[in-house]
C-alpha atoms as a PDB file:
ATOM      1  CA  UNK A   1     214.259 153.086 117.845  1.00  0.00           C
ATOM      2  CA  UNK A   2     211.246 154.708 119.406  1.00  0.00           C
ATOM      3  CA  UNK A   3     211.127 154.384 123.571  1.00  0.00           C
ATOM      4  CA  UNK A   4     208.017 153.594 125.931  1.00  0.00           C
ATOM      5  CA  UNK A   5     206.539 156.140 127.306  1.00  0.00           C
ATOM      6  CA  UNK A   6     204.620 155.976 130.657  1.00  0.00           C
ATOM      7  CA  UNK A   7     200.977 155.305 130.187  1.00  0.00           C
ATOM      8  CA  UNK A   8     197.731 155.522 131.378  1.00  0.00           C
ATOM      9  CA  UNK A   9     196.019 152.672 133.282  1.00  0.00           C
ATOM     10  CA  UNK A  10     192.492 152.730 130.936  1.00  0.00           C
ATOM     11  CA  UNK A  11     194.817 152.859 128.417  1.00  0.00           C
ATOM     12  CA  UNK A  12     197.347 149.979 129.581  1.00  0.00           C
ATOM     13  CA  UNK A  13     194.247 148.009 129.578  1.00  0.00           C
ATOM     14  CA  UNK A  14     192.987 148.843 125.921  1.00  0.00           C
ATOM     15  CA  UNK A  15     196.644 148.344 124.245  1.00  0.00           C
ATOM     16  CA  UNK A  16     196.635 144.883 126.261  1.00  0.00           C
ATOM     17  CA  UNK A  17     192.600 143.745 124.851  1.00  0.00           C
ATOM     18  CA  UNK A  18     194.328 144.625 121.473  1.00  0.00           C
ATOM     19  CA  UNK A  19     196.802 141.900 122.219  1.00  0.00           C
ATOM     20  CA  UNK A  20     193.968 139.603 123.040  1.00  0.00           C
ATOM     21  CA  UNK A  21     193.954 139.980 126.926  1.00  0.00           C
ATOM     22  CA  UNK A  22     190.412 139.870 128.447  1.00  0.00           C
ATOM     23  CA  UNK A  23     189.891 141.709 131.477  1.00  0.00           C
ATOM     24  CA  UNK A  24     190.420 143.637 133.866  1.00  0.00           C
ATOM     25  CA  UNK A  25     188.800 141.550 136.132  1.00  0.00           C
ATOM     26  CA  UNK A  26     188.878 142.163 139.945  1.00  0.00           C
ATOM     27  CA  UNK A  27     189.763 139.073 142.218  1.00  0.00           C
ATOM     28  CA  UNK A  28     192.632 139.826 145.638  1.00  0.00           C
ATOM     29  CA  UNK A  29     194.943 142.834 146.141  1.00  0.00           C
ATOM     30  CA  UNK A  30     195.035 143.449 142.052  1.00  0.00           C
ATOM     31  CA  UNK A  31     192.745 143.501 139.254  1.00  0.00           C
ATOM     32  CA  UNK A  32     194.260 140.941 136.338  1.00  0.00           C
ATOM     33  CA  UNK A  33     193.680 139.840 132.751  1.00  0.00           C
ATOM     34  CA  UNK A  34     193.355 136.684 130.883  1.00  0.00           C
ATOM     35  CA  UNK A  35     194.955 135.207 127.834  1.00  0.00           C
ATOM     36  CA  UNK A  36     194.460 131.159 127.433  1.00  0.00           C
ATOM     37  CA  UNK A  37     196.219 129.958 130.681  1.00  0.00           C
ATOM     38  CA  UNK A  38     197.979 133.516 131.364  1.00  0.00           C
ATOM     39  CA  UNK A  39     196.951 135.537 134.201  1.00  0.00           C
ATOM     40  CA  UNK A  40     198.447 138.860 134.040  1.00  0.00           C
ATOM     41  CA  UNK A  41     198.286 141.202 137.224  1.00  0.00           C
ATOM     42  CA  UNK A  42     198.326 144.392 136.810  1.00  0.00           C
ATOM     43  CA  UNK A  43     198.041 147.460 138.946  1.00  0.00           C
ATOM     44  CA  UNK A  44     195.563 149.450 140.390  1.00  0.00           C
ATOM     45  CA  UNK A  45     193.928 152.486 139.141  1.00  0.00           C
ATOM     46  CA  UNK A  46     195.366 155.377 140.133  1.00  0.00           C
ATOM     47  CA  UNK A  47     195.741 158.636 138.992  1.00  0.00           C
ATOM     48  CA  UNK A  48     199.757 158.511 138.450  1.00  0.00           C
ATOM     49  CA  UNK A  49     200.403 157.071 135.026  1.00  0.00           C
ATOM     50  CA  UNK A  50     202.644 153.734 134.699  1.00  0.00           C
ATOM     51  CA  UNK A  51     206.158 153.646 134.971  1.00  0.00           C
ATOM     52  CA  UNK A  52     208.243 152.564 132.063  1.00  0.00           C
ATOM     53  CA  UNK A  53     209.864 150.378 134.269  1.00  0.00           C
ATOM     54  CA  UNK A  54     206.677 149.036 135.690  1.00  0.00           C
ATOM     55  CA  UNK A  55     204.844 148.681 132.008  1.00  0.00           C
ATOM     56  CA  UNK A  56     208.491 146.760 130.721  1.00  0.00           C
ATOM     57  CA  UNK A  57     208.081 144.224 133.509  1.00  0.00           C
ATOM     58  CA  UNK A  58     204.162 143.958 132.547  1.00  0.00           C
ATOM     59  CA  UNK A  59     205.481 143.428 129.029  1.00  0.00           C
ATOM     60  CA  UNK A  60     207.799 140.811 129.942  1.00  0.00           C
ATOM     61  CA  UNK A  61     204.937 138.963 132.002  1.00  0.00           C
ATOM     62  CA  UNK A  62     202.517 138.942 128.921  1.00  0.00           C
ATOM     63  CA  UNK A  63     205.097 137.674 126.585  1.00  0.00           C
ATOM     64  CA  UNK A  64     205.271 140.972 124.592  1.00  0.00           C
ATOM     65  CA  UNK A  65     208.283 142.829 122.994  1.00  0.00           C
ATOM     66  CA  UNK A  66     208.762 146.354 122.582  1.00  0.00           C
ATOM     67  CA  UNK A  67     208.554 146.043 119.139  1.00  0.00           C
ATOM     68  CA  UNK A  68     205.320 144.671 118.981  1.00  0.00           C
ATOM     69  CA  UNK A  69     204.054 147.056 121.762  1.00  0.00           C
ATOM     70  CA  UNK A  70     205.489 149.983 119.954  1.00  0.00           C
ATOM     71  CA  UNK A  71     203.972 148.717 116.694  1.00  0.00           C
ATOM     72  CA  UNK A  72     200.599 147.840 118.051  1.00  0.00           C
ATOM     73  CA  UNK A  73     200.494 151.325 119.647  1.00  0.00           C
ATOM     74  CA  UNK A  74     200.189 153.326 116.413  1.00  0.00           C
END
């Protein structure tokens, strides 16, 4: 089974508009995104790239699995 990888912020944000998340939009400490009545926060920009552990917890707030990350990703 293929792993996550850490990832780019522009490009956490492009994987997550292909999962129907609009955004980022800026609003508080962190910028979020919208899907229906989900509000996902996410982090800042930085230069650092996201933690696997950080993107898996992401994951788990936006109702996505691996396997459909992984899959979407190609």
């Amino acid at each position: 089974m293929a792993k996550l990888v850490p990832i780019a912020w522009h490009d956490l944000v492009e994987m997550l508009r292909k999962f129907g998340f609009d955004g980022p939009y800026t609003g508080g400490k962190h910028p979020y995104m919208i899907k229906g009545d989900l509000v996902l926060t996410i982090p800042n920009p930085h230069r650092k790239e996201i933690s696997v552990d950080l993107l898996t917890r992401i994951l788990k707030q936006a109702g996505i699995t691996r396997e459909e990350w992984l899959k979407k990703d190609k």
